[in-house]
PDB file of N, CA and C in Angstrom:
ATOM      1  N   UNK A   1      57.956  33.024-139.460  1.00  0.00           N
ATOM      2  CA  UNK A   1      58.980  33.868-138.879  1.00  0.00           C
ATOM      3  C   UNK A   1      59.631  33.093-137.730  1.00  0.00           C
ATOM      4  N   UNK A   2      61.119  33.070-137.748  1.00  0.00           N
ATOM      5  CA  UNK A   2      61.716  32.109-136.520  1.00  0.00           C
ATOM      6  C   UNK A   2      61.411  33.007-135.118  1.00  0.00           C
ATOM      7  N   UNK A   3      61.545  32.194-134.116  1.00  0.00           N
ATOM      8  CA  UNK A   3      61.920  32.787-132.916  1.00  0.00           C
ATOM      9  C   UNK A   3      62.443  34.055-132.587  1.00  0.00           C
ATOM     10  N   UNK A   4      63.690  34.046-133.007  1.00  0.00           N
ATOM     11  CA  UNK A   4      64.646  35.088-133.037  1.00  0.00           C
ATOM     12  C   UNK A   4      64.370  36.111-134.054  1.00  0.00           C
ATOM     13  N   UNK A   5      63.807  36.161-135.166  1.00  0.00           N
ATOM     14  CA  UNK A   5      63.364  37.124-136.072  1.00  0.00           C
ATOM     15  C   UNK A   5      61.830  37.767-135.108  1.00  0.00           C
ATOM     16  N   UNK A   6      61.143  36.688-134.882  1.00  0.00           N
ATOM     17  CA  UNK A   6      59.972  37.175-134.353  1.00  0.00           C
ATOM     18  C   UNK A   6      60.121  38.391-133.165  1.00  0.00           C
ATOM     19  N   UNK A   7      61.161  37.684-131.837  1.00  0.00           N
ATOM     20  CA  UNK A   7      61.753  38.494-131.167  1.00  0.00           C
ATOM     21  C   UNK A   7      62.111  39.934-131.570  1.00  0.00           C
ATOM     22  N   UNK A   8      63.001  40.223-132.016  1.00  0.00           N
ATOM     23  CA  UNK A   8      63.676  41.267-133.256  1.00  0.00           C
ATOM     24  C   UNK A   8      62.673  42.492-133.570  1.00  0.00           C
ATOM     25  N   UNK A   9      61.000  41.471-133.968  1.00  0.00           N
ATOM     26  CA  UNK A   9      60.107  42.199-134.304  1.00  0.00           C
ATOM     27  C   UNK A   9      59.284  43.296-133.461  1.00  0.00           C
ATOM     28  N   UNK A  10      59.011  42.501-132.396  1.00  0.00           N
ATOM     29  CA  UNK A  10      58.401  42.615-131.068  1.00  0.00           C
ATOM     30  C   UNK A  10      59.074  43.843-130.233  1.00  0.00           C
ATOM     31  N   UNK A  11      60.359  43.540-130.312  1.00  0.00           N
ATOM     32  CA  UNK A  11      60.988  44.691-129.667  1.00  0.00           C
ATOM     33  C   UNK A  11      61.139  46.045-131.045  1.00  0.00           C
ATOM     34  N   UNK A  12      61.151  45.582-131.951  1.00  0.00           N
ATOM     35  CA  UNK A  12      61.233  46.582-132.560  1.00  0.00           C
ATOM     36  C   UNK A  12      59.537  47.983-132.667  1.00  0.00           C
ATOM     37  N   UNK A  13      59.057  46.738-132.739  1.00  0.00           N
ATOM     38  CA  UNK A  13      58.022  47.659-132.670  1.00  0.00           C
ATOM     39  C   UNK A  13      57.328  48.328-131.296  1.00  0.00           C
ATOM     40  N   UNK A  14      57.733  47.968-130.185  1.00  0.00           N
ATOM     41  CA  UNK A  14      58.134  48.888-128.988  1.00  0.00           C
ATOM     42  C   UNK A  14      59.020  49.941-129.154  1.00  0.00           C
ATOM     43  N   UNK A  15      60.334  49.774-130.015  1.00  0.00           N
ATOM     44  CA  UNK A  15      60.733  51.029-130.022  1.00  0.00           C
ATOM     45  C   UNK A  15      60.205  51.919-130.589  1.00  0.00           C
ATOM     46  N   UNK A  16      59.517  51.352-131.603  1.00  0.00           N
ATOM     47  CA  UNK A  16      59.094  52.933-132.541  1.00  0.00           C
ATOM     48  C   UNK A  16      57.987  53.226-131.685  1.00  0.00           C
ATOM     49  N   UNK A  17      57.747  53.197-130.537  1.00  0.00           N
ATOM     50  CA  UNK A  17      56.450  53.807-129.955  1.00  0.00           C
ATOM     51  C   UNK A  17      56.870  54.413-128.325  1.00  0.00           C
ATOM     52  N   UNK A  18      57.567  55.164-128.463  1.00  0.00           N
ATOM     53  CA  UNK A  18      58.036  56.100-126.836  1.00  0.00           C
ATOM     54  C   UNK A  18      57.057  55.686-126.172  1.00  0.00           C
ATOM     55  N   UNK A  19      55.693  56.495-126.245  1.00  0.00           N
ATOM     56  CA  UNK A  19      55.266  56.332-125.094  1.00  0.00           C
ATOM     57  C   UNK A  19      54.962  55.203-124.196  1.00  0.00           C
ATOM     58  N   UNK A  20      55.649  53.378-124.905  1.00  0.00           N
ATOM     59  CA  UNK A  20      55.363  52.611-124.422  1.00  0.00           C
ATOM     60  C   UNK A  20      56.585  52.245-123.610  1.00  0.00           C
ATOM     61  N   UNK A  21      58.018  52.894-123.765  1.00  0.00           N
ATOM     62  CA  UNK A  21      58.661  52.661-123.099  1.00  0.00           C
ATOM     63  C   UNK A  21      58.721  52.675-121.437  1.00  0.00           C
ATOM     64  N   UNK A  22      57.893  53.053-120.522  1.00  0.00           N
ATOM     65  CA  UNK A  22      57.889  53.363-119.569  1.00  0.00           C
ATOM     66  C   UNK A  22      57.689  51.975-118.994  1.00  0.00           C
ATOM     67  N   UNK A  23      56.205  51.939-119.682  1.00  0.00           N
ATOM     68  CA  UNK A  23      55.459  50.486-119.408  1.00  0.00           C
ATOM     69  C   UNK A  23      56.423  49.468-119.731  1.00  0.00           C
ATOM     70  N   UNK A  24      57.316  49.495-120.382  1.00  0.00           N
ATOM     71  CA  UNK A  24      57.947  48.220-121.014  1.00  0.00           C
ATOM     72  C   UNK A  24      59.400  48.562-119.641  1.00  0.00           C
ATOM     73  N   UNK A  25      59.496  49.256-119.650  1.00  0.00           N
ATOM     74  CA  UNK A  25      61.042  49.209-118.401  1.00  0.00           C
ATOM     75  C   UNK A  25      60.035  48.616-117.301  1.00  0.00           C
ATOM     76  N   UNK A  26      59.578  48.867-116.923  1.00  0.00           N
ATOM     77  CA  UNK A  26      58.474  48.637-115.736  1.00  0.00           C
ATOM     78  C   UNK A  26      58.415  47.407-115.460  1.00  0.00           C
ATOM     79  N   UNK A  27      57.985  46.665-117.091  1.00  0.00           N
ATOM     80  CA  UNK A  27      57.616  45.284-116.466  1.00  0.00           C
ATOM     81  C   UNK A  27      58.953  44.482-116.423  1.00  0.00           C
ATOM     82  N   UNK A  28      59.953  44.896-117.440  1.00  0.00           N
ATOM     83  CA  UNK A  28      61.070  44.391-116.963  1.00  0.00           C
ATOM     84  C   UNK A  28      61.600  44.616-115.707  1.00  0.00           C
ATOM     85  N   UNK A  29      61.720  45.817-115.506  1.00  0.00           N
ATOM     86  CA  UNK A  29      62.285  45.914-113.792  1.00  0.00           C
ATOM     87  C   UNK A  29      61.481  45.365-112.889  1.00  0.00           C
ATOM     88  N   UNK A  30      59.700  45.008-112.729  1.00  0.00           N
ATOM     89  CA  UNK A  30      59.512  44.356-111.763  1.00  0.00           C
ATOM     90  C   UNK A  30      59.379  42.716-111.674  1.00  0.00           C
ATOM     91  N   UNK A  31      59.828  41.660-113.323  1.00  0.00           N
ATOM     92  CA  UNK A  31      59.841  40.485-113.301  1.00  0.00           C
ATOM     93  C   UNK A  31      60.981  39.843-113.529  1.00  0.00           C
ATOM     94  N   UNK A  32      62.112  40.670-113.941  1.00  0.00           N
ATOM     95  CA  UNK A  32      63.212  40.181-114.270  1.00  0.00           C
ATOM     96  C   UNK A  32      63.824  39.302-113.365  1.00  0.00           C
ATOM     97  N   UNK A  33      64.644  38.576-113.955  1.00  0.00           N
ATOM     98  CA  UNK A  33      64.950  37.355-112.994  1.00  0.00           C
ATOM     99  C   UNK A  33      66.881  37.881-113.460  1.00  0.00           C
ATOM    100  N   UNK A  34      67.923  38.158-112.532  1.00  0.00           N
ATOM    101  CA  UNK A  34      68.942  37.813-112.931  1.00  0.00           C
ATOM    102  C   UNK A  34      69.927  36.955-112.862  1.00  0.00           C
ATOM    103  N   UNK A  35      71.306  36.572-112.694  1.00  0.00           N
ATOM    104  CA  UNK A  35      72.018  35.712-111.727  1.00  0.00           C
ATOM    105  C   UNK A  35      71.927  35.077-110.511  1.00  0.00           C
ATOM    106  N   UNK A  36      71.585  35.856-109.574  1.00  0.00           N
ATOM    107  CA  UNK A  36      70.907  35.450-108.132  1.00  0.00           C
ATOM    108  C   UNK A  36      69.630  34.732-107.859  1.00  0.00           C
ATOM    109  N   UNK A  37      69.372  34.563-106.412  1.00  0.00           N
ATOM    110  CA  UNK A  37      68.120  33.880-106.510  1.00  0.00           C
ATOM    111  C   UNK A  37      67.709  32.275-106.497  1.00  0.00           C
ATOM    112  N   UNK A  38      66.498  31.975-106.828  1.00  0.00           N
ATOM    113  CA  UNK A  38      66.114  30.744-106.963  1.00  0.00           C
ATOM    114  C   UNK A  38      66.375  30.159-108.293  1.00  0.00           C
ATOM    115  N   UNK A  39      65.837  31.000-109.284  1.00  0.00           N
ATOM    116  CA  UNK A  39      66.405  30.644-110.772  1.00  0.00           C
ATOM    117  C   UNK A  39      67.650  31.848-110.982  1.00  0.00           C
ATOM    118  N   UNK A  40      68.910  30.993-111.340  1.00  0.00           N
ATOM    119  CA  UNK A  40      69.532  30.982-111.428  1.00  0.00           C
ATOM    120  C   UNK A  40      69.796  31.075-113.232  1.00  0.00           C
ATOM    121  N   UNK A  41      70.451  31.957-113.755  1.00  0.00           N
ATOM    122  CA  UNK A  41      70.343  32.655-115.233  1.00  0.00           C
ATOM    123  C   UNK A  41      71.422  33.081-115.350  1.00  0.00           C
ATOM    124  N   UNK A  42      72.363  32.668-116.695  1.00  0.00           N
ATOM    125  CA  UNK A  42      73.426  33.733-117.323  1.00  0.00           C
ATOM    126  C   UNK A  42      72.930  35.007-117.690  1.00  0.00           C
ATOM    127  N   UNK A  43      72.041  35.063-118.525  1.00  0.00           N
ATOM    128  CA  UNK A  43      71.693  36.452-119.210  1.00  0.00           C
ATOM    129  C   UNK A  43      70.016  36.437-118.347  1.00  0.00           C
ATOM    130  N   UNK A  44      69.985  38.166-118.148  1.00  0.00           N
ATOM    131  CA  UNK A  44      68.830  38.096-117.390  1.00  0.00           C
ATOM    132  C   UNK A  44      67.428  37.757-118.642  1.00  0.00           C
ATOM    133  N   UNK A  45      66.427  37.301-117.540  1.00  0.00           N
ATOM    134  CA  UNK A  45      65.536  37.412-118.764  1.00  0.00           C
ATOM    135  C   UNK A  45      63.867  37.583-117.529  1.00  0.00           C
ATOM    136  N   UNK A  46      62.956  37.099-118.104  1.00  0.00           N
ATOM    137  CA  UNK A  46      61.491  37.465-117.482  1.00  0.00           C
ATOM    138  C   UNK A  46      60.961  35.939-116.496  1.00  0.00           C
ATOM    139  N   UNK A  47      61.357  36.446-115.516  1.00  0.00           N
ATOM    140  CA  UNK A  47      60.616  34.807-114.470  1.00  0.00           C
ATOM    141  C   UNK A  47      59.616  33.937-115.621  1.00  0.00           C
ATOM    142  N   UNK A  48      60.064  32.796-115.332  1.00  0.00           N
ATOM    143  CA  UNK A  48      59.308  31.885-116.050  1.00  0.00           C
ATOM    144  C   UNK A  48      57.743  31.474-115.292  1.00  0.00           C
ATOM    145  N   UNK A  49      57.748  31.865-114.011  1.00  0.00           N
ATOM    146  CA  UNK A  49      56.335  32.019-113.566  1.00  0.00           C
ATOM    147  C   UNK A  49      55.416  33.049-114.114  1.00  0.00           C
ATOM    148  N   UNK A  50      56.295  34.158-113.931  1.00  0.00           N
ATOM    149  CA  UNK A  50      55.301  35.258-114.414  1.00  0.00           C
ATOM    150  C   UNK A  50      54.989  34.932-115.936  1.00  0.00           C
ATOM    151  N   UNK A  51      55.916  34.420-116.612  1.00  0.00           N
ATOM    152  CA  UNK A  51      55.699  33.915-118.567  1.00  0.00           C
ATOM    153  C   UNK A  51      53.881  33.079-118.624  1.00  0.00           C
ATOM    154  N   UNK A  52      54.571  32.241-117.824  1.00  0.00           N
ATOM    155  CA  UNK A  52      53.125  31.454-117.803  1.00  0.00           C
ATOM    156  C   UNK A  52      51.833  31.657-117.352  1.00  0.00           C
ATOM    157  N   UNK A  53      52.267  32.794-116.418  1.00  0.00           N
ATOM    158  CA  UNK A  53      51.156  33.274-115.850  1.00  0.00           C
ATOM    159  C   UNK A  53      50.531  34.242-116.988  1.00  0.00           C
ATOM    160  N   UNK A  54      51.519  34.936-117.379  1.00  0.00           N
ATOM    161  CA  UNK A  54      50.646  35.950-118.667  1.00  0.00           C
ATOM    162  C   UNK A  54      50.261  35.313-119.232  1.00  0.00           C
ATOM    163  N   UNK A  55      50.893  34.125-120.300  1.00  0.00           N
ATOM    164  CA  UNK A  55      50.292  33.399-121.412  1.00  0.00           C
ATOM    165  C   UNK A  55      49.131  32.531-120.876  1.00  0.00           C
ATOM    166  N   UNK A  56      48.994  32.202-119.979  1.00  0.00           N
ATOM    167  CA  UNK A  56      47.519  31.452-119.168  1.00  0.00           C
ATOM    168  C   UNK A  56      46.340  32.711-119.234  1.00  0.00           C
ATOM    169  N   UNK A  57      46.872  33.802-118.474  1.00  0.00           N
ATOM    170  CA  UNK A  57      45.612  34.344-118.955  1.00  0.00           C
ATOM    171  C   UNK A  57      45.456  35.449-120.308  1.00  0.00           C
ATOM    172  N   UNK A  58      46.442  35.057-121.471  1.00  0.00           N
ATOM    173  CA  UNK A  58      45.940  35.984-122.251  1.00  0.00           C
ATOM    174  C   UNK A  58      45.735  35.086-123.766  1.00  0.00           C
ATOM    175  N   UNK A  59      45.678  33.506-123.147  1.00  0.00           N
ATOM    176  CA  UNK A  59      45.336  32.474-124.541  1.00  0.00           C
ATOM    177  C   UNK A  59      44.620  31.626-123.344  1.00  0.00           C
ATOM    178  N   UNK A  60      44.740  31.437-122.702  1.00  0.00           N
ATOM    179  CA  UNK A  60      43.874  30.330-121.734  1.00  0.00           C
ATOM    180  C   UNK A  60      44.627  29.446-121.964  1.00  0.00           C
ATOM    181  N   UNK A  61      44.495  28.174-121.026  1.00  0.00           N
ATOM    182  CA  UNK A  61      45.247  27.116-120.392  1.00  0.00           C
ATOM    183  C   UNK A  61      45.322  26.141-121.434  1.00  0.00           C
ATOM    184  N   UNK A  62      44.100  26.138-122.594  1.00  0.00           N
ATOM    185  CA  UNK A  62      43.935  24.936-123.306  1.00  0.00           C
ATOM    186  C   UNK A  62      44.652  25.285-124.509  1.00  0.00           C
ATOM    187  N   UNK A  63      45.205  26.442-124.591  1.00  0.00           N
ATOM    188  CA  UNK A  63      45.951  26.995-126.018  1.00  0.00           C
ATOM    189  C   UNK A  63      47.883  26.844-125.958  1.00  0.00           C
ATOM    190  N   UNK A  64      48.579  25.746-126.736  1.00  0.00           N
ATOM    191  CA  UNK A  64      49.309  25.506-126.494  1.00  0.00           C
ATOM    192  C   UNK A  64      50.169  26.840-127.066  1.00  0.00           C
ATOM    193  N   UNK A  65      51.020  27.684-126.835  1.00  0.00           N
ATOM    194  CA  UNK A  65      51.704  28.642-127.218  1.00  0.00           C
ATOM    195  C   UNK A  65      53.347  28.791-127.608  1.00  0.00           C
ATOM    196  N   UNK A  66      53.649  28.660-128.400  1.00  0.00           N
ATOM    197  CA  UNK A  66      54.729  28.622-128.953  1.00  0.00           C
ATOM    198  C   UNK A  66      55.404  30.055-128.781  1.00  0.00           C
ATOM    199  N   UNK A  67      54.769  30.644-129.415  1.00  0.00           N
ATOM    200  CA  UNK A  67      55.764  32.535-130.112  1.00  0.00           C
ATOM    201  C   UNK A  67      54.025  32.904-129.485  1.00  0.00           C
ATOM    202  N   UNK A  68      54.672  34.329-128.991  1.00  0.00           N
ATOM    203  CA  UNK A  68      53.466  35.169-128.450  1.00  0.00           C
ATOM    204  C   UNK A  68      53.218  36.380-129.864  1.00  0.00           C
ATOM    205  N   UNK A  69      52.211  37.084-130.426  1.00  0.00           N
ATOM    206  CA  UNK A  69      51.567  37.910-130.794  1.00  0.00           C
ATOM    207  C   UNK A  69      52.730  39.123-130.397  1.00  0.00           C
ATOM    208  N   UNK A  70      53.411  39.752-131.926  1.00  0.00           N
ATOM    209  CA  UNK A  70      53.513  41.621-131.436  1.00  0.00           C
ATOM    210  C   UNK A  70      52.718  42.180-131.276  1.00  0.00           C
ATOM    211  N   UNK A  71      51.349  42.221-131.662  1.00  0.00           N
ATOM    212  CA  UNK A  71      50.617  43.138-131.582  1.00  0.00           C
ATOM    213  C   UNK A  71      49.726  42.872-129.874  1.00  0.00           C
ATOM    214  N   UNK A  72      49.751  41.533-129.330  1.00  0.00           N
ATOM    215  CA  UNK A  72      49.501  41.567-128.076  1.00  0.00           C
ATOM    216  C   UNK A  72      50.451  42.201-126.543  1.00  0.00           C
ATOM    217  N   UNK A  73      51.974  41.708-127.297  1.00  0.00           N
ATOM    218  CA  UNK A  73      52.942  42.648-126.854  1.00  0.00           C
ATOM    219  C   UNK A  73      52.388  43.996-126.212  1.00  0.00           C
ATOM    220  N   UNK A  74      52.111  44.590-127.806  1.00  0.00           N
ATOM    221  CA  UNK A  74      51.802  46.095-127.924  1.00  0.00           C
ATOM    222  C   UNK A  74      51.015  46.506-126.703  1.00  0.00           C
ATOM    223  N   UNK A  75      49.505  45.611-126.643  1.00  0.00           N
ATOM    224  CA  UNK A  75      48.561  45.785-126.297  1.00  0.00           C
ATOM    225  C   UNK A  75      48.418  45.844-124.770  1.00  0.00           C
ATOM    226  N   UNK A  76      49.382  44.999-124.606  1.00  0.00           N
ATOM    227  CA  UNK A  76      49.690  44.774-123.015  1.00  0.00           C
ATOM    228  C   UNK A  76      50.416  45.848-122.509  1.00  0.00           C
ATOM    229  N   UNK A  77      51.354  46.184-123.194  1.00  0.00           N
ATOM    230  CA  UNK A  77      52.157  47.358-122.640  1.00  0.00           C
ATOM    231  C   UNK A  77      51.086  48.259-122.985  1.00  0.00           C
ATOM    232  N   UNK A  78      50.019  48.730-123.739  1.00  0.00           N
ATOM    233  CA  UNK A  78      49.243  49.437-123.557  1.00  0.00           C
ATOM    234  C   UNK A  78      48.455  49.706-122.574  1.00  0.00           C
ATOM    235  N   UNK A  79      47.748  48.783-122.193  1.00  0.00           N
ATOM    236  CA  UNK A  79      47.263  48.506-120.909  1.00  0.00           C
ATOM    237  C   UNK A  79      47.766  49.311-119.598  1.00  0.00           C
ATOM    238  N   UNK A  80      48.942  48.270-119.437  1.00  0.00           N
ATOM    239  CA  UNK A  80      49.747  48.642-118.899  1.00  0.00           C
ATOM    240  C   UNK A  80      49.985  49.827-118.436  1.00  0.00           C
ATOM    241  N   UNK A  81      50.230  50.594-118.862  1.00  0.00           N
ATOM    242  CA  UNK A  81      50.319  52.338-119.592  1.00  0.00           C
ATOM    243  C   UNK A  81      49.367  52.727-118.869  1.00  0.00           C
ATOM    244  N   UNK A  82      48.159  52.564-119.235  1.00  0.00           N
ATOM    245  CA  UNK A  82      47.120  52.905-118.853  1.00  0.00           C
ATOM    246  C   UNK A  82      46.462  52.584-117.243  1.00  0.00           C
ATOM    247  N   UNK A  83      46.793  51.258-116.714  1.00  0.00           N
ATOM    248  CA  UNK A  83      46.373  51.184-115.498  1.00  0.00           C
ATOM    249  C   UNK A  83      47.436  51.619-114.257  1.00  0.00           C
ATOM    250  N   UNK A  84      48.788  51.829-114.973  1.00  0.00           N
ATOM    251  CA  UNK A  84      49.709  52.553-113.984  1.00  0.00           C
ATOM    252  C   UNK A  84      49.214  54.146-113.947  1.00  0.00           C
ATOM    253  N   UNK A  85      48.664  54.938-115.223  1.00  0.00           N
ATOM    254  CA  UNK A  85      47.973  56.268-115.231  1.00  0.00           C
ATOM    255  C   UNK A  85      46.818  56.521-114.389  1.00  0.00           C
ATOM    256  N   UNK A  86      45.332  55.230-114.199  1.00  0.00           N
ATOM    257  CA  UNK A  86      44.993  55.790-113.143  1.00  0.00           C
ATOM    258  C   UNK A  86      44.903  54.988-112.010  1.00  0.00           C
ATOM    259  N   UNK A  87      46.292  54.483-111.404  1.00  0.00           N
ATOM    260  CA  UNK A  87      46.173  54.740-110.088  1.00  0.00           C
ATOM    261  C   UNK A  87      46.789  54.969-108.813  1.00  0.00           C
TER     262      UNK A  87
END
């Protein structure tokens, strides 16, 4: 699956699941990187610190990563979900 199909996927299968939308605005609104700033971006997208920082700890340092997992997607925004619920 290319990049861009994979993408496609990932978000798609966030949509079909409401209750993950919260979690998913969330992490966009608190990593997004836009025009301004230090990195500097046409189209907004997700700090490239925070990228690496997730993929470090959710394959470890020695796992080279290309395309991330939908279903880890999922899982994270699950999480997610869940540790904004209790606290």
């Amino acid at each position: 699956m290319s990049g861009r199909l994979k993408l496609v996927h990932t978000v798609g299968s966030v949509l079909v699941r409401p209750k993950l939308w919260g979690a998913g605005i969330g992490v966009l609104r608190s990593h997004l990187v836009t025009g301004g700033g230090v990195e500097r971006s046409r189209f907004p997208r997700l700090a490239a610190d925070y990228i690496a920082f997730r993929l470090e700890t959710q394959y470890g340092s020695s796992r080279a990563v290309t395309t991330v997992d939908t279903e880890d997607v999922v899982k994270y925004l699950e999480w997610v979900k869940d540790w904004n619920a209790r606290r």
